[in-house]
N, C-alpha and C. Protein backbone atom coordinates (compact mmCIF):
# COMPACT_ATOMS: atom_id res chain seq x y z
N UNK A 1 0.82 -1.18 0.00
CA UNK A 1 0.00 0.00 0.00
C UNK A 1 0.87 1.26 0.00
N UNK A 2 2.01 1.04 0.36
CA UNK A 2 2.84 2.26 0.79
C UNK A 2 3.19 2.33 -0.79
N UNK A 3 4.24 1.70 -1.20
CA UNK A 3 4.28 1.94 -2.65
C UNK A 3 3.35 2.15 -3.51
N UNK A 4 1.78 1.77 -3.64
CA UNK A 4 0.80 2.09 -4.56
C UNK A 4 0.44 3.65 -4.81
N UNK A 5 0.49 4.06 -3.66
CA UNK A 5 0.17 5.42 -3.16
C UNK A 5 1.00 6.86 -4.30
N UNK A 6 2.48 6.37 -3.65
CA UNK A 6 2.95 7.35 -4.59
C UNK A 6 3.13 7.20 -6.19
N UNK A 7 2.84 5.84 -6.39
CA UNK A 7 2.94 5.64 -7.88
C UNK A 7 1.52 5.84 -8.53
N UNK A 8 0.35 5.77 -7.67
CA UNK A 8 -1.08 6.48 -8.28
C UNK A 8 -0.38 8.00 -8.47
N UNK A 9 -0.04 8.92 -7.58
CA UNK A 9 -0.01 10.04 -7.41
C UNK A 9 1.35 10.56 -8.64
N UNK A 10 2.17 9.48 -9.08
CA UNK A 10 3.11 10.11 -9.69
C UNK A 10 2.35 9.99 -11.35
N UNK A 11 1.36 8.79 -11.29
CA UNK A 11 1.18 8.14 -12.77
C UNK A 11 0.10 9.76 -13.18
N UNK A 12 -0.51 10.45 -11.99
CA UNK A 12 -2.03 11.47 -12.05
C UNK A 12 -1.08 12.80 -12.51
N UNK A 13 0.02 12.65 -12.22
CA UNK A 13 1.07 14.41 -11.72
C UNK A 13 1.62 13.74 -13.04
N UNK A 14 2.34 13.15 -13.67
CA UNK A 14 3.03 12.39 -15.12
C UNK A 14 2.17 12.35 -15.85
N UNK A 15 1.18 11.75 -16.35
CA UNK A 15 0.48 11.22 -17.08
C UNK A 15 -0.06 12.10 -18.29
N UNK A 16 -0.14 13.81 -17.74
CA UNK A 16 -0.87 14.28 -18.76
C UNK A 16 0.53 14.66 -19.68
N UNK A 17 1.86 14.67 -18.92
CA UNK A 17 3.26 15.21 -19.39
C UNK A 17 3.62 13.96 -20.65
N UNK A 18 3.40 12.73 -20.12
CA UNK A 18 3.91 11.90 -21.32
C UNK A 18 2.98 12.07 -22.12
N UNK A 19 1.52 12.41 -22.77
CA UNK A 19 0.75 12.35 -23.39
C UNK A 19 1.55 13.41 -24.26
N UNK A 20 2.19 13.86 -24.91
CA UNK A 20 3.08 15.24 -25.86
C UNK A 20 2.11 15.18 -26.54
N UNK A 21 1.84 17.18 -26.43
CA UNK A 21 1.14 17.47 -27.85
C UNK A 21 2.40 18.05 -28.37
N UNK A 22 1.90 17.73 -29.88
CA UNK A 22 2.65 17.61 -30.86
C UNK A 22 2.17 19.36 -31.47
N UNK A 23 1.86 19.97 -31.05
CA UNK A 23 1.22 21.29 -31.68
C UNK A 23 2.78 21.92 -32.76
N UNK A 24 3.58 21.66 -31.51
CA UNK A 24 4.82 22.67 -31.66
C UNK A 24 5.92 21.72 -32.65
N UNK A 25 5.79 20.70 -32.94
CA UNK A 25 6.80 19.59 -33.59
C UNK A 25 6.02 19.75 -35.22
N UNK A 26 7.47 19.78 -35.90
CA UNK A 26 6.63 20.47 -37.59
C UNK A 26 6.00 19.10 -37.83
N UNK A 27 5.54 18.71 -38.94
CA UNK A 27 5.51 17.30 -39.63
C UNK A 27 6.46 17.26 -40.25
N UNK A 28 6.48 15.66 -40.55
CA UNK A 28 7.75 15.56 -41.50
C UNK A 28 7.70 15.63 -42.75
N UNK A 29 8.33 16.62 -43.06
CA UNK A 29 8.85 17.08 -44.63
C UNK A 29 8.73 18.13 -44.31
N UNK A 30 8.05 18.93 -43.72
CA UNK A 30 7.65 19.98 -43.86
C UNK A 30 8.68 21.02 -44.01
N UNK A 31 8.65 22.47 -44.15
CA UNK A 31 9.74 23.23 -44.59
C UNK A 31 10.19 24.23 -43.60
N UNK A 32 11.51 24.65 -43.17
CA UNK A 32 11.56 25.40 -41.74
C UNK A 32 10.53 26.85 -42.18
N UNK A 33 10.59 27.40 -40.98
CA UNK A 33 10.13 29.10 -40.87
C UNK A 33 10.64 29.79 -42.56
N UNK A 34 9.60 30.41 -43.00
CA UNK A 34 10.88 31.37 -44.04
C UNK A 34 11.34 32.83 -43.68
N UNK A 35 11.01 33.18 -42.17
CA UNK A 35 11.36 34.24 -41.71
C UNK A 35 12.82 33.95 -40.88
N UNK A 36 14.20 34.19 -41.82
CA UNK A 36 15.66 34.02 -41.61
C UNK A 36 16.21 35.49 -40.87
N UNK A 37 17.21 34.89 -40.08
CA UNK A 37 18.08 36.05 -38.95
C UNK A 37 18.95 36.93 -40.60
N UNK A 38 19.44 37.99 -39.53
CA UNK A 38 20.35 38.16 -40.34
C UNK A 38 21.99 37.41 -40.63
N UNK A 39 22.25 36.63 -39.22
CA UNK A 39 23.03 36.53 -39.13
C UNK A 39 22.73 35.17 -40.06
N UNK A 40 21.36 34.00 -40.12
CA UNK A 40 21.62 32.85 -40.92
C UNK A 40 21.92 33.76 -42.42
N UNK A 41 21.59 34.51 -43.10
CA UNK A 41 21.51 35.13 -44.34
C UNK A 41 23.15 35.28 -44.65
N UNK A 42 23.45 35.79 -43.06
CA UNK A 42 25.27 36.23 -43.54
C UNK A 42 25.87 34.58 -44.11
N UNK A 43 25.25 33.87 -43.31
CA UNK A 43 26.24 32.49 -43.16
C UNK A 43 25.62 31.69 -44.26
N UNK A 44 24.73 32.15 -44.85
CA UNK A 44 24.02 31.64 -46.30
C UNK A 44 24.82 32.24 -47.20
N UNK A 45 25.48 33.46 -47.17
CA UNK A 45 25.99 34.27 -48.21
C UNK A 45 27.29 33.77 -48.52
N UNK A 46 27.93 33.41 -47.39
CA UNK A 46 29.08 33.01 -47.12
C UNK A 46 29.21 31.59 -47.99
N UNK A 47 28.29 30.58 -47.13
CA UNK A 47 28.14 29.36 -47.90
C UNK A 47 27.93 29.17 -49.82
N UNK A 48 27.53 30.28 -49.57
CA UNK A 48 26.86 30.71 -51.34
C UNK A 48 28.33 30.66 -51.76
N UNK A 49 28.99 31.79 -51.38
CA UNK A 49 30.52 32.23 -51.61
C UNK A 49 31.30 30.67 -51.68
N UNK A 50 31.26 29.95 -50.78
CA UNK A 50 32.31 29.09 -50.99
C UNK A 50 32.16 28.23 -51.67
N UNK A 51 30.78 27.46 -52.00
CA UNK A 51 30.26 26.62 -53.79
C UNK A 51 31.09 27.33 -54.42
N UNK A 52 30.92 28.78 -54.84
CA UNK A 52 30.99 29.35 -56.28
C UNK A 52 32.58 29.42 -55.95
N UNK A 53 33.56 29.39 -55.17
CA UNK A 53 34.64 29.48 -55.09
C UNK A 53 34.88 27.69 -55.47
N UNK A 54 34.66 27.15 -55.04
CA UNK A 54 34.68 25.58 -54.52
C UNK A 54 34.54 25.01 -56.41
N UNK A 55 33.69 25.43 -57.02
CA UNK A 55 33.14 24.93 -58.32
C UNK A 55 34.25 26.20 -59.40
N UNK A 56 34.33 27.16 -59.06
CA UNK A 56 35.90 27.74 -59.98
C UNK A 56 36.53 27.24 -59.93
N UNK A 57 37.36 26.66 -58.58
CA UNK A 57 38.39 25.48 -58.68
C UNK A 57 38.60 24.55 -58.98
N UNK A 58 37.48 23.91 -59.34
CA UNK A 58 37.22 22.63 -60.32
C UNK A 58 37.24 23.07 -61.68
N UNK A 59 36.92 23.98 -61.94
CA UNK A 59 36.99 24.31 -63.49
C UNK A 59 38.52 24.76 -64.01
N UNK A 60 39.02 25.54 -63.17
CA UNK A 60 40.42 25.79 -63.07
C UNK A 60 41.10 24.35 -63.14
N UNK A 61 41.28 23.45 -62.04
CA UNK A 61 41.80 21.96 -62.34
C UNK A 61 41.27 21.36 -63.57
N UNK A 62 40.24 21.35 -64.05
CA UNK A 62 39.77 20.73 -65.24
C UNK A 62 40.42 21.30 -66.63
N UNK A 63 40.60 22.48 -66.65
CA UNK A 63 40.65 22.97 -67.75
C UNK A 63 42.47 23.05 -67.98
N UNK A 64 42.21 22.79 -69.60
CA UNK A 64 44.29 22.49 -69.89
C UNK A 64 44.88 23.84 -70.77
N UNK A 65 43.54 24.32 -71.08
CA UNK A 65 44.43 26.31 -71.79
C UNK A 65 44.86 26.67 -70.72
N UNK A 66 46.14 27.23 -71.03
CA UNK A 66 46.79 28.28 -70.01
C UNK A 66 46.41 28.97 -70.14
N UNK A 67 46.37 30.06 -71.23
CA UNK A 67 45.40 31.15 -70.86
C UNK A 67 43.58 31.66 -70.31
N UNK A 68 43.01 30.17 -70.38
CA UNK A 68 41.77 30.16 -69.61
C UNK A 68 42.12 29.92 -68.35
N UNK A 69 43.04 29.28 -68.03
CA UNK A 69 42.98 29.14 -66.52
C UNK A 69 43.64 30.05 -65.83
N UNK A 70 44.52 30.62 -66.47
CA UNK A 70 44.53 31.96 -65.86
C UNK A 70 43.67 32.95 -66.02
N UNK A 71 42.93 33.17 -66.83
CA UNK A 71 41.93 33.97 -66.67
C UNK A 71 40.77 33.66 -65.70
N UNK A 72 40.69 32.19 -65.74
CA UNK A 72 39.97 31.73 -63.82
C UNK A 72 40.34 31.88 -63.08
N UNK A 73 41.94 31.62 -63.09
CA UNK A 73 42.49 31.76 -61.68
C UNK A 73 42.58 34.17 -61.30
N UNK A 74 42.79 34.44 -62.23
CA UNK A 74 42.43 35.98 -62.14
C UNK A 74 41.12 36.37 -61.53
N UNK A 75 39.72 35.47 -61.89
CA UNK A 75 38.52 35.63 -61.30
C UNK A 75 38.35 35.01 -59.78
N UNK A 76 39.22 33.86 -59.82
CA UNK A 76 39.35 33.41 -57.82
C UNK A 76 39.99 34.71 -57.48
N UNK A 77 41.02 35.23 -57.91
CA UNK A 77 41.40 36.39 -56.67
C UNK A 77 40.69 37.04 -56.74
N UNK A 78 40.33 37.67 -57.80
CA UNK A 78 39.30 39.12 -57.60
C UNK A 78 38.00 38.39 -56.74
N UNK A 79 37.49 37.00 -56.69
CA UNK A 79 36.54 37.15 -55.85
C UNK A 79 36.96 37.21 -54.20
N UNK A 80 38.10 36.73 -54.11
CA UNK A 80 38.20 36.39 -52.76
C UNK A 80 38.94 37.66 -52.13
N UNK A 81 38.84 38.50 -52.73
CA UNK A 81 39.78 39.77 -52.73
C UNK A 81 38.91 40.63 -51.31
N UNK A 82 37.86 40.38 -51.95
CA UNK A 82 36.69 41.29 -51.44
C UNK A 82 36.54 40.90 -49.91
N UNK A 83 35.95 39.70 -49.48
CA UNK A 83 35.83 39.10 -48.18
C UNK A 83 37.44 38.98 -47.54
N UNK A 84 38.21 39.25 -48.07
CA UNK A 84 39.99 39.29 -47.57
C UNK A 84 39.99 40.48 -47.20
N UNK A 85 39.52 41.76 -47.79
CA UNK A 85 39.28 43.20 -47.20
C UNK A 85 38.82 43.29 -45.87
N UNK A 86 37.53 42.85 -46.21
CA UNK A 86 36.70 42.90 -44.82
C UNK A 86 37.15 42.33 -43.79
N UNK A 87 38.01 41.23 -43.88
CA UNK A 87 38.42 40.61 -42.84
C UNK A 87 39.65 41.76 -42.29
N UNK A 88 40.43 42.09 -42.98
CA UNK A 88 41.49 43.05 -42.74
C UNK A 88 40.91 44.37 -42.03
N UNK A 89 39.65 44.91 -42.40
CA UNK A 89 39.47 45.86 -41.70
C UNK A 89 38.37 45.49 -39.96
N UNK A 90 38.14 44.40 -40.53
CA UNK A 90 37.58 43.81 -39.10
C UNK A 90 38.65 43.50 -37.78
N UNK A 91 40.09 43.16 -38.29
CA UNK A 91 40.85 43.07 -37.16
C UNK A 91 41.49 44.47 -36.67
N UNK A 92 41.83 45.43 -38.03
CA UNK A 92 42.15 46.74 -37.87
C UNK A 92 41.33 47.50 -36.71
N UNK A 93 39.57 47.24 -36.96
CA UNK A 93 38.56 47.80 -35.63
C UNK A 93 39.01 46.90 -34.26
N UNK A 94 39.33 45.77 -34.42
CA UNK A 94 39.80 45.12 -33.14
C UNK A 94 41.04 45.79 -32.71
N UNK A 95 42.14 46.14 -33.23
CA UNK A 95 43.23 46.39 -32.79
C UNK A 95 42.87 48.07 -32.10
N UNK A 96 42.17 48.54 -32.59
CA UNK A 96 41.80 50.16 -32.55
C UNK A 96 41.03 49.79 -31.24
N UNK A 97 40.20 49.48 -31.23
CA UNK A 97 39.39 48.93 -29.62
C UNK A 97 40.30 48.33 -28.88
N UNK A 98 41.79 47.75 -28.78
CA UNK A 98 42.03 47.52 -27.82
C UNK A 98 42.89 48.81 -27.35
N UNK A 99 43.57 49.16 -28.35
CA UNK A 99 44.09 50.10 -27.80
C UNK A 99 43.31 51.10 -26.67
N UNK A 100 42.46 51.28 -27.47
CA UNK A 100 41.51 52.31 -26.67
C UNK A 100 41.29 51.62 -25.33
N UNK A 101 41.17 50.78 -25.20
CA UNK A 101 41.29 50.34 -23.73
C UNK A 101 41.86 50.22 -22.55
N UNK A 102 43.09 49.85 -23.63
CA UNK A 102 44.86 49.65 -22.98
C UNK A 102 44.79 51.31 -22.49
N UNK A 103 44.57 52.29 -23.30
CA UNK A 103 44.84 53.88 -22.76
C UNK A 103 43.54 54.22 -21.33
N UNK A 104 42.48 53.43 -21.53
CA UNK A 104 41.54 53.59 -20.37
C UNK A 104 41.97 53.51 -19.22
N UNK A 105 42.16 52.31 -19.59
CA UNK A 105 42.98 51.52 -17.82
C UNK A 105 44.50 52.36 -17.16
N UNK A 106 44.84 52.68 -18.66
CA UNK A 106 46.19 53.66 -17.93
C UNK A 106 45.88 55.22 -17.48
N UNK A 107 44.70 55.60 -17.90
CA UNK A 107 44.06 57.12 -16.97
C UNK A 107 44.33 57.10 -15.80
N UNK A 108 44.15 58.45 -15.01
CA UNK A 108 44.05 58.59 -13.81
C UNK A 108 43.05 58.17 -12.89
N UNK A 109 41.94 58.18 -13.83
CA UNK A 109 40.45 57.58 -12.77
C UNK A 109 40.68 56.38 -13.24
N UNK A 110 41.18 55.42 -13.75
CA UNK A 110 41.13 54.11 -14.12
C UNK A 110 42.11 53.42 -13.16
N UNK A 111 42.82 54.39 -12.63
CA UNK A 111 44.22 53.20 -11.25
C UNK A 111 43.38 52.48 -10.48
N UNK A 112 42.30 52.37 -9.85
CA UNK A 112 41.76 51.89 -9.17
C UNK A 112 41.95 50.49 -9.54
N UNK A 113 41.10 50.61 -10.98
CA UNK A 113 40.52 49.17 -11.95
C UNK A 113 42.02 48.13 -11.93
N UNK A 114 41.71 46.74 -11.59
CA UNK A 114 42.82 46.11 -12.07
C UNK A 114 43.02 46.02 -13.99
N UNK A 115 44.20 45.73 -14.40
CA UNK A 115 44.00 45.97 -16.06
C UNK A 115 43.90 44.42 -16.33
N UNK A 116 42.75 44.11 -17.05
CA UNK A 116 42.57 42.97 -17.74
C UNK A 116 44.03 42.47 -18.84
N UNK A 117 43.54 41.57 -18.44
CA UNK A 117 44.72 40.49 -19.92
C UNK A 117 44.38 39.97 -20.91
């Protein structure tokens, strides 16, 4: 009796929890949200970018004119030229922000603060 007790009471407090509605679970096949972040769009763009890089380089290896494949291999740099910028000026803003920091911590109202590493 002692054991029946709490296992009525756990099966009444459980019972409606294992029953899952399915409201929130897609069906299968079905197709995700089409309302995308910006950030999946960046990492879609990106992915986009590296096929079309990924499939030049196959055409470049495939192909036996020298002067077509250099004229592919001229179109890989100029594409990758672009996202090589951005990356360059993305660490340039990092280096500029730390500095600015490094000079915070060395102020006069900043002695207090220990200086991060």
């Amino acid at each position: 009796m002692r054991r029946l007790i709490p296992a009525v009471l756990a099966a009444l407090v459980l019972g409606p929890v294992a029953q899952a509605d399915d409201k929130h679970h897609p069906a299968e096949g079905a197709k995700p949200p089409a309302a995308a972040t910006a950030l999946d769009q960046r990492f879609s763009a990106a992915y986009d970018q590296m096929k079309k890089t990924m499939a030049l380089m196959e055409q470049i290896k495939a192909n036996k004119d020298p002067k077509e494949r250099a004229r592919l291999m001229q179109q890989h740099l100029d594409s990758t030229q672009a996202p090589a910028a951005r990356m360059d000026m993305m660490e340039k803003r990092m280096d500029m922000m730390q500095m600015m920091m490094e000079k915070m911590a060395g102020c006069e109202g900043m002695k207090a603060m220990p200086k991060q590493e």
